[in-house]
N, C-alpha and C. Protein backbone atom coordinates (compact mmCIF):
# COMPACT_ATOMS: atom_id res chain seq x y z
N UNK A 1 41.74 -30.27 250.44
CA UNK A 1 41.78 -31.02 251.70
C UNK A 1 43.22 -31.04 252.23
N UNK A 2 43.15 -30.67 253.41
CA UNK A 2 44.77 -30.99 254.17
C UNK A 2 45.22 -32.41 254.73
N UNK A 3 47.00 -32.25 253.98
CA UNK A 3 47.00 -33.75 254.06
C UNK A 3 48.59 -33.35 254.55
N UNK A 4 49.20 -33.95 255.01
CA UNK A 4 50.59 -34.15 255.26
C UNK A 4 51.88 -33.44 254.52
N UNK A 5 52.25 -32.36 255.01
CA UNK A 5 53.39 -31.90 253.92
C UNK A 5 54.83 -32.23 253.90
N UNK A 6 54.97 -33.42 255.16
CA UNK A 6 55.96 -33.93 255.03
C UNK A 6 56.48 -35.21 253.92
N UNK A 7 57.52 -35.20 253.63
CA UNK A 7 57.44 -35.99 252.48
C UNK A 7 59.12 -36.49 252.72
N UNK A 8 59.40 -37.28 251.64
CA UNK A 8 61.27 -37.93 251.34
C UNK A 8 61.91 -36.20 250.87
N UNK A 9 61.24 -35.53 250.41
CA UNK A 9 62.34 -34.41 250.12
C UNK A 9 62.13 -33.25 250.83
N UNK A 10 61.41 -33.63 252.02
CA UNK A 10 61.60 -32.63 253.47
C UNK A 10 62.73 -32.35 254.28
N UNK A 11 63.40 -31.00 254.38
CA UNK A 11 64.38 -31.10 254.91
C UNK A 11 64.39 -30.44 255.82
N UNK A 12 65.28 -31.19 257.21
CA UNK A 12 65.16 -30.48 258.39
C UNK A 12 66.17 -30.19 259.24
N UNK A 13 66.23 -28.78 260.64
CA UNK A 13 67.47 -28.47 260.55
C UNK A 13 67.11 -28.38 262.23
N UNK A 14 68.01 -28.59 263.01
CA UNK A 14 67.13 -28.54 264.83
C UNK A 14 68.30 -27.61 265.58
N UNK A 15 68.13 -26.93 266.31
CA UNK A 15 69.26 -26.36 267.24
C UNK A 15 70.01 -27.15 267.97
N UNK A 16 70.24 -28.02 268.63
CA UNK A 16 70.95 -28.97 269.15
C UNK A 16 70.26 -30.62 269.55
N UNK A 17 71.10 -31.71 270.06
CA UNK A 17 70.97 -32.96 270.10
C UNK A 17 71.78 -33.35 271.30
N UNK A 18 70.89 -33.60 272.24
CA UNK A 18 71.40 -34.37 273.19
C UNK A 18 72.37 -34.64 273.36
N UNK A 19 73.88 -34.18 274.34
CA UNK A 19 75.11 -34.95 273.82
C UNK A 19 75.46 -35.44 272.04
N UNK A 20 74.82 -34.81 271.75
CA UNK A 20 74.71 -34.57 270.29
C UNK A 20 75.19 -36.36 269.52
N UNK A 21 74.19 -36.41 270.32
CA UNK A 21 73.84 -38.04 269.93
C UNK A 21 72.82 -38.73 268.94
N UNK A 22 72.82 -38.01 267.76
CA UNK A 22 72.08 -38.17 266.90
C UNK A 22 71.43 -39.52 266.49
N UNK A 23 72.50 -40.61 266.55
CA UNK A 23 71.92 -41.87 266.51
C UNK A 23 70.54 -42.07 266.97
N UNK A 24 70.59 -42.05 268.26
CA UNK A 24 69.74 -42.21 269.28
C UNK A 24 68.41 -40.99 269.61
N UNK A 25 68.89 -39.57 269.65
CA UNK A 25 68.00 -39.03 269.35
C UNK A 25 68.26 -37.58 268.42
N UNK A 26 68.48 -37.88 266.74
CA UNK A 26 68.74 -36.96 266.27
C UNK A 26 67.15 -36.55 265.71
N UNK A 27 67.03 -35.76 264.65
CA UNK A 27 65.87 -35.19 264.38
C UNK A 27 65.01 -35.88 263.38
N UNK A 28 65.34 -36.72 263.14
CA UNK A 28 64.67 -37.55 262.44
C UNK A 28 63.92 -38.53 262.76
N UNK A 29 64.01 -38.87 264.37
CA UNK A 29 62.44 -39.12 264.68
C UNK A 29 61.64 -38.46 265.10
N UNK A 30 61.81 -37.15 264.65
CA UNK A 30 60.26 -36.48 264.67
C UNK A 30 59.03 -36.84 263.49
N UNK A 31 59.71 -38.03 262.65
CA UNK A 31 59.15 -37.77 261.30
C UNK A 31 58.96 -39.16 260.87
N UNK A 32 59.24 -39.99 262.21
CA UNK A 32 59.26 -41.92 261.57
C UNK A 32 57.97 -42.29 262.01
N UNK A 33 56.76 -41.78 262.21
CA UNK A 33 55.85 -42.64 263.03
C UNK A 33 56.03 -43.72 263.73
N UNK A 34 57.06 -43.24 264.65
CA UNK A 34 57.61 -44.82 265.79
C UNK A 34 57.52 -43.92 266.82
N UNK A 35 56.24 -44.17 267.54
CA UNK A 35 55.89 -43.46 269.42
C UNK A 35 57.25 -43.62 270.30
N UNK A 36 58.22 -44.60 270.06
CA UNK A 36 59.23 -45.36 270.45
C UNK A 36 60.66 -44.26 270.75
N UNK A 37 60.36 -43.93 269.55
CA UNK A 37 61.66 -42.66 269.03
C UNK A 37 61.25 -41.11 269.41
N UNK A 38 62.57 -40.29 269.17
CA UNK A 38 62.21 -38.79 269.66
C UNK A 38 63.38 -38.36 268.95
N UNK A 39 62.99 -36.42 269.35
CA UNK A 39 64.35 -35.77 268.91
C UNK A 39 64.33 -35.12 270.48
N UNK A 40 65.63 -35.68 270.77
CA UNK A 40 65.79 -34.75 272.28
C UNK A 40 66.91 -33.74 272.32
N UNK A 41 66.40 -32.65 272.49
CA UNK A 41 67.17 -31.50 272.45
C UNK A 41 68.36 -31.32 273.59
N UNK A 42 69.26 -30.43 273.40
CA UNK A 42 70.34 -30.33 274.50
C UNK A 42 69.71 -29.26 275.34
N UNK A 43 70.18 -28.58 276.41
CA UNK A 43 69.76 -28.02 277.50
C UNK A 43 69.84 -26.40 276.73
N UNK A 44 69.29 -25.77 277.04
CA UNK A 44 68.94 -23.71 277.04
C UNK A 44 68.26 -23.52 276.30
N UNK A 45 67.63 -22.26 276.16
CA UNK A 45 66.75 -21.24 275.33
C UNK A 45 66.49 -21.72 274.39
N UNK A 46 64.85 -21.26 273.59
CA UNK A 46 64.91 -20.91 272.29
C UNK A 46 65.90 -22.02 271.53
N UNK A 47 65.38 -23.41 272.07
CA UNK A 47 65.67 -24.39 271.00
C UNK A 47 64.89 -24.31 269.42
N UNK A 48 64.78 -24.53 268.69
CA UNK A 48 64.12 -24.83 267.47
C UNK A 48 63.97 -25.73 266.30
N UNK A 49 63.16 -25.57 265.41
CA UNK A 49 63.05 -27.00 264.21
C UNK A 49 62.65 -26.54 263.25
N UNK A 50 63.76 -26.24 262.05
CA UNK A 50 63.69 -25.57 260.69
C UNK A 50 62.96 -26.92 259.68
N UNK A 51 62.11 -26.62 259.00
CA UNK A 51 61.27 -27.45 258.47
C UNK A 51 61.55 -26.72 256.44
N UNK A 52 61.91 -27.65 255.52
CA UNK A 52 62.08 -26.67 254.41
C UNK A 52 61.42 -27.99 252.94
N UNK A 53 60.24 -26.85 252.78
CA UNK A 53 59.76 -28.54 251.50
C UNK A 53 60.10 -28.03 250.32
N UNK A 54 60.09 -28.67 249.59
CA UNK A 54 60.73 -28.98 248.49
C UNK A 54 59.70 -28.00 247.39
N UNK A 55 58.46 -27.51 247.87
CA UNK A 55 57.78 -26.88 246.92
C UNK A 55 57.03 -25.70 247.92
N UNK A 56 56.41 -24.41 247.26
CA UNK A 56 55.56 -23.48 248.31
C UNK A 56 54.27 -24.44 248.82
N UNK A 57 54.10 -24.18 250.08
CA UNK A 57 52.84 -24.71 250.54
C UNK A 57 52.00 -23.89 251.36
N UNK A 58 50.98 -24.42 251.54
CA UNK A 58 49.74 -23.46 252.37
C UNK A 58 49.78 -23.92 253.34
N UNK A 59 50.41 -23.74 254.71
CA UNK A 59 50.10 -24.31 255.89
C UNK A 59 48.82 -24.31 256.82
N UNK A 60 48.23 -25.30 257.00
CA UNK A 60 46.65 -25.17 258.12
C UNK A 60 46.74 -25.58 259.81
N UNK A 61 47.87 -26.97 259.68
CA UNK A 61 47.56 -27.04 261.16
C UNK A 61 48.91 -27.59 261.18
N UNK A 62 49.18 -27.12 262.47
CA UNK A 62 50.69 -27.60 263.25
C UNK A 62 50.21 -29.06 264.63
N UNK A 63 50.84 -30.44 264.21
CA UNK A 63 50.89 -31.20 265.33
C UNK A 63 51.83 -31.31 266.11
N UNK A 64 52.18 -31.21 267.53
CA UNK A 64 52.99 -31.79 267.95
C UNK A 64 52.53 -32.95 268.92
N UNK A 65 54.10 -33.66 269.13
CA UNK A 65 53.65 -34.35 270.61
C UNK A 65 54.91 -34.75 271.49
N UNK A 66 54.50 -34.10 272.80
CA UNK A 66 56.04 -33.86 273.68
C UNK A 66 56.01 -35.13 274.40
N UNK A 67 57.37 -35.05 275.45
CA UNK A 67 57.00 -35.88 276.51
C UNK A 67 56.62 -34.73 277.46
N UNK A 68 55.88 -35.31 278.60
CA UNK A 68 55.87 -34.67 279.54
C UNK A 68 57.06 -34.12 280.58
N UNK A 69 56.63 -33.26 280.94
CA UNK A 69 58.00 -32.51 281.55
C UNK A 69 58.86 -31.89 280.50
N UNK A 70 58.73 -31.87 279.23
CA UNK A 70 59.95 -31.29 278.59
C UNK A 70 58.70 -31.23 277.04
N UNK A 71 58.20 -29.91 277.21
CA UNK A 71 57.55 -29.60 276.45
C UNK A 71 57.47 -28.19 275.88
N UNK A 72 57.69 -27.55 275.34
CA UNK A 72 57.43 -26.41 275.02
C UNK A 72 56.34 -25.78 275.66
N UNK A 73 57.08 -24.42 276.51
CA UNK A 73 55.66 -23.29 276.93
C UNK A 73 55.06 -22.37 276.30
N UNK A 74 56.01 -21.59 275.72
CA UNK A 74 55.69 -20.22 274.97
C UNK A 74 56.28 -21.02 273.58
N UNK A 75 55.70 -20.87 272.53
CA UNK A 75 56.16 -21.23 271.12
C UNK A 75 55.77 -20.38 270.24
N UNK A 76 56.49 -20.41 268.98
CA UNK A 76 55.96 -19.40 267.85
C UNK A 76 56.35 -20.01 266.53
N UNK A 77 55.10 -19.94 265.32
CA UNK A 77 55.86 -20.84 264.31
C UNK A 77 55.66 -19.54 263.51
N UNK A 78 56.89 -19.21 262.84
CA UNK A 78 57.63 -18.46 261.68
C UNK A 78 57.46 -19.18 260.51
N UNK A 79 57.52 -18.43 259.07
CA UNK A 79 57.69 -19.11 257.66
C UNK A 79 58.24 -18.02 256.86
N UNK A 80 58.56 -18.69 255.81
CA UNK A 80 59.45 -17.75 254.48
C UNK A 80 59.39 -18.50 253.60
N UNK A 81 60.14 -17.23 252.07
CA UNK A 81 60.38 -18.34 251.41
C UNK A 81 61.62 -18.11 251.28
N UNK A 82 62.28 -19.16 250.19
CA UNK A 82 63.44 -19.72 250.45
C UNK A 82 64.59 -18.95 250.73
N UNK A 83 65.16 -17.57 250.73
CA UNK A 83 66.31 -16.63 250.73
C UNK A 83 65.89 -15.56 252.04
N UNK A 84 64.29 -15.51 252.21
CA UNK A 84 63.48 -15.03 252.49
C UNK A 84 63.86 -14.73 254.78
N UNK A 85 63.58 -13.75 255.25
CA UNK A 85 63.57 -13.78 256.70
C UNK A 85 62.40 -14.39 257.19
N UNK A 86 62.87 -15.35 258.30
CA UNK A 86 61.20 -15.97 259.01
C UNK A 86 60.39 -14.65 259.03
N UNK A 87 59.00 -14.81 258.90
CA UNK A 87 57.64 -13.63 259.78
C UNK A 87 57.09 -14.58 260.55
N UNK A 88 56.92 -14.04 261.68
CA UNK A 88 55.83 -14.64 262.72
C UNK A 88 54.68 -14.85 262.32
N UNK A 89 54.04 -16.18 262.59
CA UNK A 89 52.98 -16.82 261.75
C UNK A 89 51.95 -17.04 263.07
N UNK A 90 52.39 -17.37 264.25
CA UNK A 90 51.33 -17.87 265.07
C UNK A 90 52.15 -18.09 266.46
N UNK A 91 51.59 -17.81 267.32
CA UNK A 91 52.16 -17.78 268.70
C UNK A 91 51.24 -19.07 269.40
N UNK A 92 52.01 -19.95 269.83
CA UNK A 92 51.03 -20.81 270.61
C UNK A 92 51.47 -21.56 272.07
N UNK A 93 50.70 -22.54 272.64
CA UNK A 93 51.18 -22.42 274.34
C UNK A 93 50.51 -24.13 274.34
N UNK A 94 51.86 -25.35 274.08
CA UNK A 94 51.24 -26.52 274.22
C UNK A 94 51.07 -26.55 275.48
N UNK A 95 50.44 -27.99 276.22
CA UNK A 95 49.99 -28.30 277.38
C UNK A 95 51.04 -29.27 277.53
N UNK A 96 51.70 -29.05 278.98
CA UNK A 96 52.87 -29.92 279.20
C UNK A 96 52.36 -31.55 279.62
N UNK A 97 52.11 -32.43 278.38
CA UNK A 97 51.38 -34.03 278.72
C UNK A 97 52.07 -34.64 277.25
N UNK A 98 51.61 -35.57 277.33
CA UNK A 98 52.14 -36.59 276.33
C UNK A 98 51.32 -36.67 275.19
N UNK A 99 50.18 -35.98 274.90
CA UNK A 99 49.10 -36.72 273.67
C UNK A 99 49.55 -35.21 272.92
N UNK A 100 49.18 -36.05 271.60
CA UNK A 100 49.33 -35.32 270.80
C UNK A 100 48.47 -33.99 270.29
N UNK A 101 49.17 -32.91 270.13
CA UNK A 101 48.47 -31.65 270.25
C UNK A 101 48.52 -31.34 268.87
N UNK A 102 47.76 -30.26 268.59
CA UNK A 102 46.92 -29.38 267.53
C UNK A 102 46.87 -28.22 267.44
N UNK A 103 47.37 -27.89 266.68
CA UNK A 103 47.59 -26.14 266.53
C UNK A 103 47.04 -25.57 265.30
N UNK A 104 45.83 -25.26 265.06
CA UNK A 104 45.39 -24.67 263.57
C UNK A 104 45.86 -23.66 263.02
N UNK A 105 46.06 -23.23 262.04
CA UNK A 105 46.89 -21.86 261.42
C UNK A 105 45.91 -21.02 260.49
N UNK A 106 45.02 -20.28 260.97
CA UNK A 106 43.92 -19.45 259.87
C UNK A 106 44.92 -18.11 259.22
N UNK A 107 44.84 -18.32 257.88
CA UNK A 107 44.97 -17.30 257.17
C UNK A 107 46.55 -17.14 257.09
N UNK A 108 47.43 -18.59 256.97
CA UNK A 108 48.58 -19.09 256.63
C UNK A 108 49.37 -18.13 255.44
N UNK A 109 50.09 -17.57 255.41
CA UNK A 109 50.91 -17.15 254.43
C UNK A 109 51.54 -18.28 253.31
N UNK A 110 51.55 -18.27 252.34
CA UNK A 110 52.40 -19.20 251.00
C UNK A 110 53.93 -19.38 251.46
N UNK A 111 54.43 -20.39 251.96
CA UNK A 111 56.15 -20.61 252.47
C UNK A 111 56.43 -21.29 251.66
N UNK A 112 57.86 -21.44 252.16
CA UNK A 112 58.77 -22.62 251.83
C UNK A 112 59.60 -23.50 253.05
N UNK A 113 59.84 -22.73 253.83
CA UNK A 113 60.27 -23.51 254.92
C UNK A 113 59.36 -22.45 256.31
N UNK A 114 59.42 -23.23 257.47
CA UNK A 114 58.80 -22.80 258.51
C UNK A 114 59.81 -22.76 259.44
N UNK A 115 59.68 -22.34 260.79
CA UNK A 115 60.79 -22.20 262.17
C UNK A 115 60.09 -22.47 263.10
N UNK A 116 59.98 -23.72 263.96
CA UNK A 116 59.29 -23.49 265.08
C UNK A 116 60.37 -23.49 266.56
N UNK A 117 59.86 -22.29 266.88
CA UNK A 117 60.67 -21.61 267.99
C UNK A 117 59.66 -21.99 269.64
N UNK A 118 60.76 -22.75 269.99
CA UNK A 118 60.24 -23.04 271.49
C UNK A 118 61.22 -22.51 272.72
N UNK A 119 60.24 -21.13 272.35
CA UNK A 119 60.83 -19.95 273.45
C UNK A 119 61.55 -20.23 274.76
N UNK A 120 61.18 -21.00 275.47
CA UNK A 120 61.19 -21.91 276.89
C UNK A 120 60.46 -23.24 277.11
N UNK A 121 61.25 -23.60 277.30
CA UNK A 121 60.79 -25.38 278.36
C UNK A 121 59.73 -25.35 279.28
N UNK A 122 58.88 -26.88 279.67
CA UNK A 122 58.39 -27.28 281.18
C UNK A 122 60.04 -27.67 282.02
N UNK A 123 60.90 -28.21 280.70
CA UNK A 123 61.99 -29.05 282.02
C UNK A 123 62.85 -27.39 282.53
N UNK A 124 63.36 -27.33 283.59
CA UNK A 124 64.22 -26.73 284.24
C UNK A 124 65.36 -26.05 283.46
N UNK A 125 65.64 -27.08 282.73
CA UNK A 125 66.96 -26.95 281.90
C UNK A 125 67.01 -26.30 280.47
N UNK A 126 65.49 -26.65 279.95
CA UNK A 126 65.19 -25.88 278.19
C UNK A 126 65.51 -27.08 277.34
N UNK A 127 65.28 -28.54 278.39
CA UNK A 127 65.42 -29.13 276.88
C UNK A 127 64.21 -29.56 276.38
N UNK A 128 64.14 -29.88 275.26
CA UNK A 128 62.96 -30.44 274.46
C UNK A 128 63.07 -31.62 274.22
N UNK A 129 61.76 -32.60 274.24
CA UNK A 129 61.38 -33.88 273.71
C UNK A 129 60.44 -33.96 272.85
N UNK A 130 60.24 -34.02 271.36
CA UNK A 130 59.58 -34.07 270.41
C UNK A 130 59.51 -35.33 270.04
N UNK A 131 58.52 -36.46 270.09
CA UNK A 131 58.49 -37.82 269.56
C UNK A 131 57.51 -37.54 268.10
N UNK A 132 56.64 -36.74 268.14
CA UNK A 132 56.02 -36.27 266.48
C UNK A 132 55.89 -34.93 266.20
N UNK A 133 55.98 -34.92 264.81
CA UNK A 133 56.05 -33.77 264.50
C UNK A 133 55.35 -33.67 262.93
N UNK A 134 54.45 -33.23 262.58
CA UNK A 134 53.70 -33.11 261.56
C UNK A 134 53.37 -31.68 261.17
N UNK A 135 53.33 -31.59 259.63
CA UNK A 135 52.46 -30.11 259.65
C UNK A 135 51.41 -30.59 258.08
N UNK A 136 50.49 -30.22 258.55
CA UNK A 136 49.44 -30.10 257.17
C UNK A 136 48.84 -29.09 256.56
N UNK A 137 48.66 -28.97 255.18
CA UNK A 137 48.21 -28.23 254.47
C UNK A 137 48.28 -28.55 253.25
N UNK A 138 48.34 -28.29 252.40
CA UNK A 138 48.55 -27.93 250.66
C UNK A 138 49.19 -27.82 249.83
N UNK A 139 49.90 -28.33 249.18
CA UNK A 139 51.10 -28.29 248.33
C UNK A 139 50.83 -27.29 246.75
N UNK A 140 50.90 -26.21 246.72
CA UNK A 140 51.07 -25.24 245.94
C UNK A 140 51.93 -25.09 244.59
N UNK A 141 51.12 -25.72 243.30
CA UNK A 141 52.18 -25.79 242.38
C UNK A 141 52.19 -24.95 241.54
């Protein structure tokens, strides 16, 4: 059964921070269950969110949830393992709104860390607003 592969020894790595104002919105509320909080990205291209667990896992489904206006268009989630080059795992196209979206992953490769690459923005500018961020599957021992 798929259950949450985020955990205390999840580690995560983001392309930039708002005025690099981490307090306020560094990457770690992608991961507090507080609707309240976010990780808001700085402005251009091909922002991203390196995801690395602590053990191989089977990935099944990717959640996100943006704000509107500043959502990812074109996306792609990559995985490896640990020394390992990302491979393209799944190409996907959220809907620029606020509820939380769903991305299933059939026929997941065994990782260790994942890349999710958000090719281009809804905002003008390329920045991103991520208030959740989840991935589920299987923990592989």
């Amino acid at each position: 059964m798929a259950a949450s592969l985020i955990c205390n020894q999840t580690q995560s790595r983001v392309s930039s921070v708002l005025n690099r104002d981490v307090k306020q919105f560094g990457k770690k509320f992608m991961f507090d269950s507080n609707e309240e909080t976010c990780w808001n990205s700085d402005q251009g291209e091909s922002q991203w969110v390196i995801v690395e667990f602590p053990q191989t896992v089977k990935v099944s489904e990717l959640r996100l949830q943006f704000q509107g206006g500043f959502s990812g268009k074109s996306c792609r989630l990559e995985g490896g393992v640990k020394e390992e080059d990302f491979k393209p795992i799944l190409d996907f196209y959220p809907e620029d709104n606020n509820c939380l979206q769903s991305f299933p992953i059939q026929d997941a490769p065994l990782v260790q860390r994942l890349k999710i690459v958000f090719e281009n923005s809804a905002d003008f500018f390329g920045r991103i607003i991520v208030y959740t961020l989840d991935i589920l599957g299987e923990k592989i021992l």
